[in-house]
PDB file of N, CA and C in Angstrom:
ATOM      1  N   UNK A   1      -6.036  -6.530  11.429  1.00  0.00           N
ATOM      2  CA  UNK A   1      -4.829  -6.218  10.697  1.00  0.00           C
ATOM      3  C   UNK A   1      -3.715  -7.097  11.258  1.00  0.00           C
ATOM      4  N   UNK A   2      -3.291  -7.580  10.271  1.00  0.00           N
ATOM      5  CA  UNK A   2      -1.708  -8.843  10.602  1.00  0.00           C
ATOM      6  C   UNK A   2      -0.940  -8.658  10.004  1.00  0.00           C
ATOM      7  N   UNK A   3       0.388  -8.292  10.564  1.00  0.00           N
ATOM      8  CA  UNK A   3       1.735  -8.348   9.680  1.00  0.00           C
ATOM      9  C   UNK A   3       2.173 -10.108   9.345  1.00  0.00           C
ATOM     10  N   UNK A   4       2.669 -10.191   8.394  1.00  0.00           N
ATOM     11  CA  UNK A   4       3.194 -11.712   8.477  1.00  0.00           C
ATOM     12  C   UNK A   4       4.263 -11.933   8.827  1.00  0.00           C
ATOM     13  N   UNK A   5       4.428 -12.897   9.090  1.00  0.00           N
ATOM     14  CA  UNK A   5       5.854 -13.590  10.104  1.00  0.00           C
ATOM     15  C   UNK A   5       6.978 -12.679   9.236  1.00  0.00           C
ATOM     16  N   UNK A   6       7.213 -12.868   7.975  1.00  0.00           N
ATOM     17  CA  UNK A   6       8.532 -12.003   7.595  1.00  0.00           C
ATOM     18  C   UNK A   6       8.461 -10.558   7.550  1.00  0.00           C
ATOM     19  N   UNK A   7       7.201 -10.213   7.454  1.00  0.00           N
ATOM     20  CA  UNK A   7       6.970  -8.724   7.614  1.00  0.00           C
ATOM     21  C   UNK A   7       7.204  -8.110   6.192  1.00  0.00           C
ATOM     22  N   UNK A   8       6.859  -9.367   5.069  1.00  0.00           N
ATOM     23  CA  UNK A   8       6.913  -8.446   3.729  1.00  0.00           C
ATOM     24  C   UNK A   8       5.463  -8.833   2.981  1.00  0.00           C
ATOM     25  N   UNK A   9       4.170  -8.634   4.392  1.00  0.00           N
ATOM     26  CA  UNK A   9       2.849  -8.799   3.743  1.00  0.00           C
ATOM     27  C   UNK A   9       1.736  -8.179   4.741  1.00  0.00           C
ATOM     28  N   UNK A  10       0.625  -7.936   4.617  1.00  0.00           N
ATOM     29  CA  UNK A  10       0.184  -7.076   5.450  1.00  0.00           C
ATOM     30  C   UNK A  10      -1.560  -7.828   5.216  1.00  0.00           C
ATOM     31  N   UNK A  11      -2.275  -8.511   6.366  1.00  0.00           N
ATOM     32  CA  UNK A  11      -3.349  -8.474   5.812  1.00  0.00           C
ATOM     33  C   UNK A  11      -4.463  -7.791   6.375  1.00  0.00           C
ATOM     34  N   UNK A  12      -5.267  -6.972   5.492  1.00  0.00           N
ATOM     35  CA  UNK A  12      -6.549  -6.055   6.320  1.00  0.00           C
ATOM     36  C   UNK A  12      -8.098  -6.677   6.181  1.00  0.00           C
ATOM     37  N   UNK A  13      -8.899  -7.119   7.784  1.00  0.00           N
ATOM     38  CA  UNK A  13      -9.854  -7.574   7.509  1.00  0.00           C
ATOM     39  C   UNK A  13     -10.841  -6.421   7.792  1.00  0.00           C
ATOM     40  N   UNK A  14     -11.578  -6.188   6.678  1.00  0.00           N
ATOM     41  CA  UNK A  14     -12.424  -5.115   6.736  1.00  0.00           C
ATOM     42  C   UNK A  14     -14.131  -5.771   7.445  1.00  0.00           C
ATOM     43  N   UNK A  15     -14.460  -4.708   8.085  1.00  0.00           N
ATOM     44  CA  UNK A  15     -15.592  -4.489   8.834  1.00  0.00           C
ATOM     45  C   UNK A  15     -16.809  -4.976   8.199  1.00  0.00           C
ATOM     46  N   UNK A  16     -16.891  -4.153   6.855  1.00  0.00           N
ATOM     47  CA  UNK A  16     -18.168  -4.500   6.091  1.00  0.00           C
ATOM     48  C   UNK A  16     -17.263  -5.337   4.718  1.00  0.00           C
ATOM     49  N   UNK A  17     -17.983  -6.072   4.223  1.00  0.00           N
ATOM     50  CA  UNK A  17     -17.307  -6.969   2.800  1.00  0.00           C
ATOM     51  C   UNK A  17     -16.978  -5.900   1.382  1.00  0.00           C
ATOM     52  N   UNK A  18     -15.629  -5.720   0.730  1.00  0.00           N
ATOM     53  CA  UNK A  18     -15.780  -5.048  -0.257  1.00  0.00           C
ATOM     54  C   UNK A  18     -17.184  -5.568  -1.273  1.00  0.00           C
ATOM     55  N   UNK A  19     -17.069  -4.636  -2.091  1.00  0.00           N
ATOM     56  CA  UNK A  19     -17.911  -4.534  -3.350  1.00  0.00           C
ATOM     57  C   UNK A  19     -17.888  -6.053  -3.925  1.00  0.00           C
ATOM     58  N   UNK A  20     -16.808  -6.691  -3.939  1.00  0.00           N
ATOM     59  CA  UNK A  20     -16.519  -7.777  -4.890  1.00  0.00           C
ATOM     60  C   UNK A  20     -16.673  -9.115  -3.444  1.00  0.00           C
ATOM     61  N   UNK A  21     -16.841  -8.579  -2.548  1.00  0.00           N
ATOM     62  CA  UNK A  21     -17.625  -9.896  -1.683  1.00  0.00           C
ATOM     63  C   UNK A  21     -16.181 -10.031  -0.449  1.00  0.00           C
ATOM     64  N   UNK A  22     -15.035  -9.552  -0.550  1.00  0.00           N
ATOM     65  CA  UNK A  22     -14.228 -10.009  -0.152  1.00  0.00           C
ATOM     66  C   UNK A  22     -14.020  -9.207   1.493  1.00  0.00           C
ATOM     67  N   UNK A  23     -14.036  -9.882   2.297  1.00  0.00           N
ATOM     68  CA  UNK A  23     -13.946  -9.441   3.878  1.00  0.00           C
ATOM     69  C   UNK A  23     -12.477  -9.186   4.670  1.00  0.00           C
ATOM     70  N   UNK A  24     -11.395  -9.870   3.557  1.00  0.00           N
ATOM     71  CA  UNK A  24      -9.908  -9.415   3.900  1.00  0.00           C
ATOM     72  C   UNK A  24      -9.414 -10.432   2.625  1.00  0.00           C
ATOM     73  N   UNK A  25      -7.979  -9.219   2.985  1.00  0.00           N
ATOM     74  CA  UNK A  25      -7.483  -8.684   1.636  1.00  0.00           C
ATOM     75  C   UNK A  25      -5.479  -9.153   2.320  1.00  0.00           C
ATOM     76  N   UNK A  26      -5.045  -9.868   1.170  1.00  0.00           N
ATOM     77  CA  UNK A  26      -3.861  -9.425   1.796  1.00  0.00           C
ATOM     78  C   UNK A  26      -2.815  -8.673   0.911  1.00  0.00           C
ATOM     79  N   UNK A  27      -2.159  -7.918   1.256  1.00  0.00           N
ATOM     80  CA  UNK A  27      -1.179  -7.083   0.360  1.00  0.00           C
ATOM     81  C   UNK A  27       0.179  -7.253   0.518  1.00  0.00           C
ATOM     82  N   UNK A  28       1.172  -7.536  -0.215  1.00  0.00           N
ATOM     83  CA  UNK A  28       2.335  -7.228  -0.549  1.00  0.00           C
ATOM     84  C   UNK A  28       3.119  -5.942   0.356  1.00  0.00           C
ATOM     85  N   UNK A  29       3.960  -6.345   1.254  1.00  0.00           N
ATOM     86  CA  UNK A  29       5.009  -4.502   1.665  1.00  0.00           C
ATOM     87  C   UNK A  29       5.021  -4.233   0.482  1.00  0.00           C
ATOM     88  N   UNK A  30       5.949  -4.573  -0.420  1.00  0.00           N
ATOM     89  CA  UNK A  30       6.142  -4.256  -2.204  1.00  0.00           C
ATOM     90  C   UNK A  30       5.056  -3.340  -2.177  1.00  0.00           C
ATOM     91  N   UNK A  31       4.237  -3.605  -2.727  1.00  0.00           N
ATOM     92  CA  UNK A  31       2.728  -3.254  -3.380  1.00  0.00           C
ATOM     93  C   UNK A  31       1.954  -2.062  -2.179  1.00  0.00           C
ATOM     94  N   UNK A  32       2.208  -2.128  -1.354  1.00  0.00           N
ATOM     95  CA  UNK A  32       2.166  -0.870  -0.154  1.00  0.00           C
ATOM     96  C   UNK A  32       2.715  -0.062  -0.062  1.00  0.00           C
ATOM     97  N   UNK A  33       4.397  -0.338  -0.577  1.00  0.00           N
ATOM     98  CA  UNK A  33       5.335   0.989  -0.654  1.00  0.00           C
ATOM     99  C   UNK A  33       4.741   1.362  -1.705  1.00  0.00           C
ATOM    100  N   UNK A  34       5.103   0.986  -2.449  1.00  0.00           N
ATOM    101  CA  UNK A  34       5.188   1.798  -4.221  1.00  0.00           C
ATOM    102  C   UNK A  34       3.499   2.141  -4.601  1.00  0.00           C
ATOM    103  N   UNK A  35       2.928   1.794  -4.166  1.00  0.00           N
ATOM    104  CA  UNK A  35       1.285   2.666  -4.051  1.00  0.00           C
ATOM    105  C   UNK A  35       1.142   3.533  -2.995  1.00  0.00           C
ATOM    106  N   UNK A  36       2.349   4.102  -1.824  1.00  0.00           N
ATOM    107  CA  UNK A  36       2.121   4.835  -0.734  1.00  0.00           C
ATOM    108  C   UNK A  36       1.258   5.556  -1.046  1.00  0.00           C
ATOM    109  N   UNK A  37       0.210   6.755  -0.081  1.00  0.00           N
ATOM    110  CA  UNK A  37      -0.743   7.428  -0.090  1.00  0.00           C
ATOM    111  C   UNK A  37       0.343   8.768  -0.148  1.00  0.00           C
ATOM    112  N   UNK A  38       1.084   9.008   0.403  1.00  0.00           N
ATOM    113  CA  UNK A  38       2.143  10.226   0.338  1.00  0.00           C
ATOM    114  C   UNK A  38       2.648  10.827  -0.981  1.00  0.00           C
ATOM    115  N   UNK A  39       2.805  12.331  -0.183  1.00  0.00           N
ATOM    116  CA  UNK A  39       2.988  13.310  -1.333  1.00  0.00           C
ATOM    117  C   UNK A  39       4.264  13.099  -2.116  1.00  0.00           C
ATOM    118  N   UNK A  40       5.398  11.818  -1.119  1.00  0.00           N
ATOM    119  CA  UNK A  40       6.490  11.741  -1.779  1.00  0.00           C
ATOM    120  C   UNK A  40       6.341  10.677  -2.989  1.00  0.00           C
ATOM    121  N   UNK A  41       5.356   9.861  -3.070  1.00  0.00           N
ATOM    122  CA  UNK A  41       5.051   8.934  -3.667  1.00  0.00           C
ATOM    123  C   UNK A  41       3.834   9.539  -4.780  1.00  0.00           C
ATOM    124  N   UNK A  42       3.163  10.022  -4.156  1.00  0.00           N
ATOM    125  CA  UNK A  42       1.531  10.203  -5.087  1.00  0.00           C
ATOM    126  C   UNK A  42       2.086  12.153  -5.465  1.00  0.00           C
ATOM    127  N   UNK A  43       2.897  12.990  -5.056  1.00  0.00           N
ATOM    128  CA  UNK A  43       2.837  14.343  -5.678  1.00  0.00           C
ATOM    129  C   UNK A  43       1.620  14.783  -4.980  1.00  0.00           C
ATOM    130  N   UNK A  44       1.534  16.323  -5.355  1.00  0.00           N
ATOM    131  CA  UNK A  44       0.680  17.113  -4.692  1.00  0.00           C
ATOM    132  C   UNK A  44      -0.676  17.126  -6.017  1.00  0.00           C
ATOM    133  N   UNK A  45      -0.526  16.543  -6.827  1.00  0.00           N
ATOM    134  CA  UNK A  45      -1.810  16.380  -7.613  1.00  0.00           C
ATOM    135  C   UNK A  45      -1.841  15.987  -8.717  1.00  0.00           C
ATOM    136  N   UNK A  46      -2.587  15.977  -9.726  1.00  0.00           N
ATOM    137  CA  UNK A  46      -2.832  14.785 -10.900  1.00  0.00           C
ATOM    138  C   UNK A  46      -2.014  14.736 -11.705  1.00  0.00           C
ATOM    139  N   UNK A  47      -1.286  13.169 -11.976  1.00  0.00           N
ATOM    140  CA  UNK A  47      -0.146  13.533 -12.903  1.00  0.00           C
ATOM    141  C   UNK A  47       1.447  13.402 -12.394  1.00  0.00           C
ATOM    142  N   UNK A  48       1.403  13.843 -10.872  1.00  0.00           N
ATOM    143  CA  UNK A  48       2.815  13.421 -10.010  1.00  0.00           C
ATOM    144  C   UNK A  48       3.194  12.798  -9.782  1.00  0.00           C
ATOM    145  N   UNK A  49       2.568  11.397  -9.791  1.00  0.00           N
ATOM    146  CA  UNK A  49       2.629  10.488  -9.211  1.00  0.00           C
ATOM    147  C   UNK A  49       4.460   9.669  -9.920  1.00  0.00           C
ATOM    148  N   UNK A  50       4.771   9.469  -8.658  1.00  0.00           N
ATOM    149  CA  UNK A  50       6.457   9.133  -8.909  1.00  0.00           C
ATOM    150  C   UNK A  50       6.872   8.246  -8.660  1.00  0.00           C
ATOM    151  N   UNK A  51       7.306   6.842  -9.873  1.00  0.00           N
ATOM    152  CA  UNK A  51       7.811   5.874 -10.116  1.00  0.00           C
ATOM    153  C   UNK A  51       8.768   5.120  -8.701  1.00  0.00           C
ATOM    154  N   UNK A  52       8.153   4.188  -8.037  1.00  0.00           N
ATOM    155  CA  UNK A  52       9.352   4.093  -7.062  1.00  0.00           C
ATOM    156  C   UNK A  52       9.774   2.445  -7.565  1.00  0.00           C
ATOM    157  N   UNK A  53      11.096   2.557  -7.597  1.00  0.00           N
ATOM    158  CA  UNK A  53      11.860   1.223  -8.085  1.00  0.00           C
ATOM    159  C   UNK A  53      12.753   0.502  -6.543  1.00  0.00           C
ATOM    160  N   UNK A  54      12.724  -0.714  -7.382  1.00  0.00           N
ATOM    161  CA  UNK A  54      13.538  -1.414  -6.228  1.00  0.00           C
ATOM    162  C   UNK A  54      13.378  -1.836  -4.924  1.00  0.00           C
ATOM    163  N   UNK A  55      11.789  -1.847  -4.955  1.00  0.00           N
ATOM    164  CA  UNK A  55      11.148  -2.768  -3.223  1.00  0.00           C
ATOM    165  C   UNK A  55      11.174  -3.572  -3.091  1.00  0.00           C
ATOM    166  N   UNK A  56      11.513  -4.816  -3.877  1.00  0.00           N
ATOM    167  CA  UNK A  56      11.145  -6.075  -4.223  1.00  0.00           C
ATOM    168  C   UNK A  56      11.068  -6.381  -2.412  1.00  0.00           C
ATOM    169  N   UNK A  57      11.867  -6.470  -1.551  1.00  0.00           N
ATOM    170  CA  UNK A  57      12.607  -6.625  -0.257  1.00  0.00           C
ATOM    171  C   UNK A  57      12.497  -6.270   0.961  1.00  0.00           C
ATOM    172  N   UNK A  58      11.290  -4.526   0.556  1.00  0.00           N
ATOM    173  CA  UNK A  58      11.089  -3.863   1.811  1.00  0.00           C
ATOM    174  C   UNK A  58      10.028  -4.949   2.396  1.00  0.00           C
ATOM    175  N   UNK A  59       9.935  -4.636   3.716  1.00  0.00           N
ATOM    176  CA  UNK A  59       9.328  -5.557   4.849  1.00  0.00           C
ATOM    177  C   UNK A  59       8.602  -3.976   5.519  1.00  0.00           C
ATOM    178  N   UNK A  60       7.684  -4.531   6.343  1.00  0.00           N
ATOM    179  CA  UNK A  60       7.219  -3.587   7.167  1.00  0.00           C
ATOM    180  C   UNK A  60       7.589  -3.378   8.689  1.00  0.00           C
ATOM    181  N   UNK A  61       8.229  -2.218   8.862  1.00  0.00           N
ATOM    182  CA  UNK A  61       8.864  -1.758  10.188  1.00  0.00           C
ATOM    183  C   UNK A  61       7.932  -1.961  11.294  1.00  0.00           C
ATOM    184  N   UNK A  62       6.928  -1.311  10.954  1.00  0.00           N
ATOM    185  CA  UNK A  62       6.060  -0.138  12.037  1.00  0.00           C
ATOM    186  C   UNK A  62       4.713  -0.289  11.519  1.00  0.00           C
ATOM    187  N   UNK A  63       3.836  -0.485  12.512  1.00  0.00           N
ATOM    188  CA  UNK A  63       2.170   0.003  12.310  1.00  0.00           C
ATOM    189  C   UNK A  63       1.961   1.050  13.451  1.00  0.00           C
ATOM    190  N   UNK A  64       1.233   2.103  12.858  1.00  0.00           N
ATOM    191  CA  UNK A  64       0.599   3.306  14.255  1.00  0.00           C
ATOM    192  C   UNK A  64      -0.352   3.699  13.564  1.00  0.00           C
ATOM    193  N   UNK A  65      -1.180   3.255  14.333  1.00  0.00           N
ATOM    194  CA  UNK A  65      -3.029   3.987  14.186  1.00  0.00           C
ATOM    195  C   UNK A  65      -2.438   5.403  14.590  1.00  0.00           C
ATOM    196  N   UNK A  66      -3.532   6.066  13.321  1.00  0.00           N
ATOM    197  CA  UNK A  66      -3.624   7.485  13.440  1.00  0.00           C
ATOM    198  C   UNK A  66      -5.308   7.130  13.663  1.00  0.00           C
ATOM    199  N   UNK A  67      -5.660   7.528  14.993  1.00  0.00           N
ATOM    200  CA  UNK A  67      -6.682   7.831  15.275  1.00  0.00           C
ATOM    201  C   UNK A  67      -7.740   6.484  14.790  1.00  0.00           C
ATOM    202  N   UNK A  68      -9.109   5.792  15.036  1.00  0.00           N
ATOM    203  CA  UNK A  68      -9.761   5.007  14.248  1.00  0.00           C
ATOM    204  C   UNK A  68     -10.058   5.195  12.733  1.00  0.00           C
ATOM    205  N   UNK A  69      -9.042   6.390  11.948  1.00  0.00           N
ATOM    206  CA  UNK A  69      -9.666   5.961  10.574  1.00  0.00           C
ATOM    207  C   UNK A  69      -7.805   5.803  10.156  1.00  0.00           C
ATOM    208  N   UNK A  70      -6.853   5.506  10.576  1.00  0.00           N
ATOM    209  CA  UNK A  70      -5.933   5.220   9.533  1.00  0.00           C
ATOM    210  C   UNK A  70      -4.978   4.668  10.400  1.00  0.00           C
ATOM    211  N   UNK A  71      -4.008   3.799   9.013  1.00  0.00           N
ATOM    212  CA  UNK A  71      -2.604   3.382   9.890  1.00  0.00           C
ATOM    213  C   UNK A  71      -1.885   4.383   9.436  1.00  0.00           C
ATOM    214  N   UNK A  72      -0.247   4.817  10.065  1.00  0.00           N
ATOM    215  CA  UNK A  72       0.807   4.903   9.319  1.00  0.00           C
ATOM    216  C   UNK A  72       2.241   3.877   9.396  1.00  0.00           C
ATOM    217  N   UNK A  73       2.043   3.191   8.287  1.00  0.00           N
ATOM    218  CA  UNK A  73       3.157   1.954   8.000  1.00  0.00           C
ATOM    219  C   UNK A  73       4.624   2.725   8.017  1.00  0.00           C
ATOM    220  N   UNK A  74       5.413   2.104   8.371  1.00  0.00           N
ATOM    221  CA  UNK A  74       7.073   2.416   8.760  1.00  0.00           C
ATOM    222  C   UNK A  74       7.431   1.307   7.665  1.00  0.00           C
ATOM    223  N   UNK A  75       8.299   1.533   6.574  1.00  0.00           N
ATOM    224  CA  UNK A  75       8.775   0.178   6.023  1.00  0.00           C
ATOM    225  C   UNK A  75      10.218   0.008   5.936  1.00  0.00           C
ATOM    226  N   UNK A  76      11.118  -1.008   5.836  1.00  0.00           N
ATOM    227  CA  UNK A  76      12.396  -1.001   6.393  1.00  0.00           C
ATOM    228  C   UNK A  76      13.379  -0.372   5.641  1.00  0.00           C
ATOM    229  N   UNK A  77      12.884   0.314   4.715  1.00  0.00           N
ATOM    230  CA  UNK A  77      13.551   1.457   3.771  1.00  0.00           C
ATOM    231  C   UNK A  77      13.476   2.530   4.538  1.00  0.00           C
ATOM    232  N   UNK A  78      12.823   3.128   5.374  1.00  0.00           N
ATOM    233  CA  UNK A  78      12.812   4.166   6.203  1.00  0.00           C
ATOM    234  C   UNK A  78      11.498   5.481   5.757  1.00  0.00           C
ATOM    235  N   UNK A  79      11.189   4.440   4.556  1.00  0.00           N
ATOM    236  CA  UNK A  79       9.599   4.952   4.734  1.00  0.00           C
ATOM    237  C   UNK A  79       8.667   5.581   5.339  1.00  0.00           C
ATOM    238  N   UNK A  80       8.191   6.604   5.721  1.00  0.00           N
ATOM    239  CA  UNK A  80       6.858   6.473   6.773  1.00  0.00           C
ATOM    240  C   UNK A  80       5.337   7.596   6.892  1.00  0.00           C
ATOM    241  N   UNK A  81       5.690   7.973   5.401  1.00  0.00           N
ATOM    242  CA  UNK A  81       5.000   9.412   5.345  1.00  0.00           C
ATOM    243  C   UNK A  81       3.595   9.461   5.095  1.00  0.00           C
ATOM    244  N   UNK A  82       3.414   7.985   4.303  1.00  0.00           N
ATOM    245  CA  UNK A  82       1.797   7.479   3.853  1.00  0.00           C
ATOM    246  C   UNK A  82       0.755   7.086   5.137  1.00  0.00           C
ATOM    247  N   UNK A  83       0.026   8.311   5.049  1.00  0.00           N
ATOM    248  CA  UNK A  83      -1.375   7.732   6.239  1.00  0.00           C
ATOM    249  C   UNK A  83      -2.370   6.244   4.880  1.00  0.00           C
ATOM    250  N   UNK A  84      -2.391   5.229   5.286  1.00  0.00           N
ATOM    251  CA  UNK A  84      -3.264   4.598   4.786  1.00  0.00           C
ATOM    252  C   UNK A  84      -4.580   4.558   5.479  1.00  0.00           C
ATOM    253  N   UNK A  85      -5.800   5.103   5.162  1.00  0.00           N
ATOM    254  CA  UNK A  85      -6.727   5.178   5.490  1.00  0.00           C
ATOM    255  C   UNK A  85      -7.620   3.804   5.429  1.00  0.00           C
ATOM    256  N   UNK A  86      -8.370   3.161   5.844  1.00  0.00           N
ATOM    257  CA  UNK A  86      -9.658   2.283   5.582  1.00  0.00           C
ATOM    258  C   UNK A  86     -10.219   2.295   3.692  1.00  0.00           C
ATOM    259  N   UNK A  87     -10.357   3.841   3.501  1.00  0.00           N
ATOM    260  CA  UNK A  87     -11.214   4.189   1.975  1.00  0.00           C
ATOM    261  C   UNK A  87      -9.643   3.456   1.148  1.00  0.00           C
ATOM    262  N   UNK A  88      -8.144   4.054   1.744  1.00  0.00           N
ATOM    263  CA  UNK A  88      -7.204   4.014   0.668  1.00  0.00           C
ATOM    264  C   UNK A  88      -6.820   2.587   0.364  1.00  0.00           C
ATOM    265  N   UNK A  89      -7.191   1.652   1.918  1.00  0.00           N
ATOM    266  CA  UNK A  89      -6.687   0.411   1.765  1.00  0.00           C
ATOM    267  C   UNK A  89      -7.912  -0.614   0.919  1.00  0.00           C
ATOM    268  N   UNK A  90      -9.361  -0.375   0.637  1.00  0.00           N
ATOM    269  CA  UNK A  90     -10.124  -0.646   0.064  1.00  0.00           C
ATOM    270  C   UNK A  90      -9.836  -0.230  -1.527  1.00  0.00           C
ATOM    271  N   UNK A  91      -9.574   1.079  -2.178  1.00  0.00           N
ATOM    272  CA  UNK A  91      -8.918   1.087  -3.430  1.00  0.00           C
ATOM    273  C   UNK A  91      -8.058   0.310  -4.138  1.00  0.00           C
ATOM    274  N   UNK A  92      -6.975   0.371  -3.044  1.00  0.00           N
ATOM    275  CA  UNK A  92      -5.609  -0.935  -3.078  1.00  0.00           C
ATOM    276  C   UNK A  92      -6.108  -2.241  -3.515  1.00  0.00           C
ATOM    277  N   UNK A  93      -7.234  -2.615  -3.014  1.00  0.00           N
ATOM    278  CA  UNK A  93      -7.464  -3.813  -3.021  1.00  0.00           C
ATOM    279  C   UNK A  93      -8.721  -4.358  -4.299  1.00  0.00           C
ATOM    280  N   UNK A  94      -9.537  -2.831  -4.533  1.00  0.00           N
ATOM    281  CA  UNK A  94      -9.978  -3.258  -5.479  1.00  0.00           C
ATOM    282  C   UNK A  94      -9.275  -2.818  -7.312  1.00  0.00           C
ATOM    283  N   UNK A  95      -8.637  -1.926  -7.095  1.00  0.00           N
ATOM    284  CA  UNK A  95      -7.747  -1.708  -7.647  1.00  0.00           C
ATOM    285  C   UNK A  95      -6.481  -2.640  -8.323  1.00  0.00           C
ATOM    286  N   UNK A  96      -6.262  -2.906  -7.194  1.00  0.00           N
ATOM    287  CA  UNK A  96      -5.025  -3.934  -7.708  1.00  0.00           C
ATOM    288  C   UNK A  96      -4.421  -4.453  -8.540  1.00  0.00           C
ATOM    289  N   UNK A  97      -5.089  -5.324  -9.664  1.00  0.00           N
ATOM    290  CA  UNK A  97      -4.893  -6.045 -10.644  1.00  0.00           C
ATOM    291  C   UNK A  97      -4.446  -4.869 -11.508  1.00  0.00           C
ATOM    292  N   UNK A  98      -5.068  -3.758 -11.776  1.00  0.00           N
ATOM    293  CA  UNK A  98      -4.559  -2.487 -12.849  1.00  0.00           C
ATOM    294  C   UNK A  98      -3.587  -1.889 -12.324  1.00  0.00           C
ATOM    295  N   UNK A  99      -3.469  -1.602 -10.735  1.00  0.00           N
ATOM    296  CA  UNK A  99      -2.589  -0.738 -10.494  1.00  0.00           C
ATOM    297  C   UNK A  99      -1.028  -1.555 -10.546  1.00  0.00           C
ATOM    298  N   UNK A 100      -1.179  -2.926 -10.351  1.00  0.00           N
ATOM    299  CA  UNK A 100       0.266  -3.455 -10.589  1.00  0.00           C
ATOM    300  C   UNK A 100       0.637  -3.844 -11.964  1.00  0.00           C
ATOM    301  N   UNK A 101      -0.543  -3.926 -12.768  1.00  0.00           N
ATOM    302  CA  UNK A 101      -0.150  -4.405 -13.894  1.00  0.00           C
ATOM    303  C   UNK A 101       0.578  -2.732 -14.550  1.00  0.00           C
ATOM    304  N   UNK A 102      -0.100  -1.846 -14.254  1.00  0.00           N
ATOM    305  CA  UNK A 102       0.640  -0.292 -14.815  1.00  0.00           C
ATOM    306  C   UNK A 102       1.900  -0.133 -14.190  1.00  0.00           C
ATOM    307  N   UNK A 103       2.066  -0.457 -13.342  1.00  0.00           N
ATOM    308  CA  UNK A 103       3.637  -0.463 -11.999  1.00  0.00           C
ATOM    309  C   UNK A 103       4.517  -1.643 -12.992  1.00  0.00           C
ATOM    310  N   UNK A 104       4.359  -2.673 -13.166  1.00  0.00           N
ATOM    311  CA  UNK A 104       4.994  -3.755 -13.640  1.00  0.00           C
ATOM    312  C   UNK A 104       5.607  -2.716 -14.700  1.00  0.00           C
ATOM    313  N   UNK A 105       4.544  -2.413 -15.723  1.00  0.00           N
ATOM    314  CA  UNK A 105       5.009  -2.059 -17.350  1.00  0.00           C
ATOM    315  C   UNK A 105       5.857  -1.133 -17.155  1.00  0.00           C
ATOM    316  N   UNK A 106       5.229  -0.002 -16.311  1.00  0.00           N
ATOM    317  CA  UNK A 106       6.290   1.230 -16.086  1.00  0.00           C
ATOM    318  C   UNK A 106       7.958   0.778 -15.908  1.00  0.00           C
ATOM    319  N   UNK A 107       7.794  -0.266 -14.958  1.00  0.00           N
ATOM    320  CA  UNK A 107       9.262  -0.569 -14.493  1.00  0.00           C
ATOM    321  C   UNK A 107      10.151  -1.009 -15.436  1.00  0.00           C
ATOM    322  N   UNK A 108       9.345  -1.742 -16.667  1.00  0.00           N
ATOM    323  CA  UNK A 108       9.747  -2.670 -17.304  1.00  0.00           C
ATOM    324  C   UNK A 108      10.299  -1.636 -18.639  1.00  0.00           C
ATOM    325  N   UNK A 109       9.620  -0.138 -18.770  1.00  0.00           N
ATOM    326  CA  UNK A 109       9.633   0.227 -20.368  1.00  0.00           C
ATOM    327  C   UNK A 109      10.801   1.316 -19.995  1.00  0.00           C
ATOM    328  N   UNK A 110      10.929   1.826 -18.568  1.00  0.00           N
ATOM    329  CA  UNK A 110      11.977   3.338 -18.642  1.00  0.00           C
ATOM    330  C   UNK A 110      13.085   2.569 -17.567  1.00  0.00           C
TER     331      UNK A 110
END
């Protein structure tokens, strides 16, 4: 795991190769906040999930392993509630292409 020099990218090299062949992944702070794993971000269940605007900028504060299965990211918005797990940061990544293209539109239609 590497923060990048500006601290608005995050890259995770996974252990075993995703599904699609890929052994590390790099992600966007952007694209980390606004997909947080947290209840303030994701709601307590299907359907909650709550629009976050205006990251273009956040950078990442803070990394702290919770234990060998997760980080929790600090981002310079004051962020810090999302445990990203190994399983959540593998979704993120295979995910991606849909989950930003639905984030983009959202931002773009309300």
């Amino acid at each position: 795991m590497a923060v990048a020099a500006d601290r608005r990218g995050l890259t995770i090299t996974f252990e075993n190769p995703l599904p699609d062949g890929r052994q590390s992944v790099d992600f966007t702070a952007e694209y980390l906040r606004v997909e947080s794993p947290s209840a303030e971000v994701q709601g307590h269940g299907p359907g909650q999930k709550r629009l976050v605007r205006g990251k273009e900028e956040v950078a990442i504060a803070s990394l702290d392993p919770i234990g060998h299965y997760a980080v929790r990211i600090g981002f310079s918005d004051g962020h810090s509630s999302g445990l990203y797990t190994w399983e959540t940061f593998q979704t993120l990544a295979l995910e991606h292409q849909e989950r930003w293209a639905a984030y983009q539109a959202a931002t773009q239609s309300s």
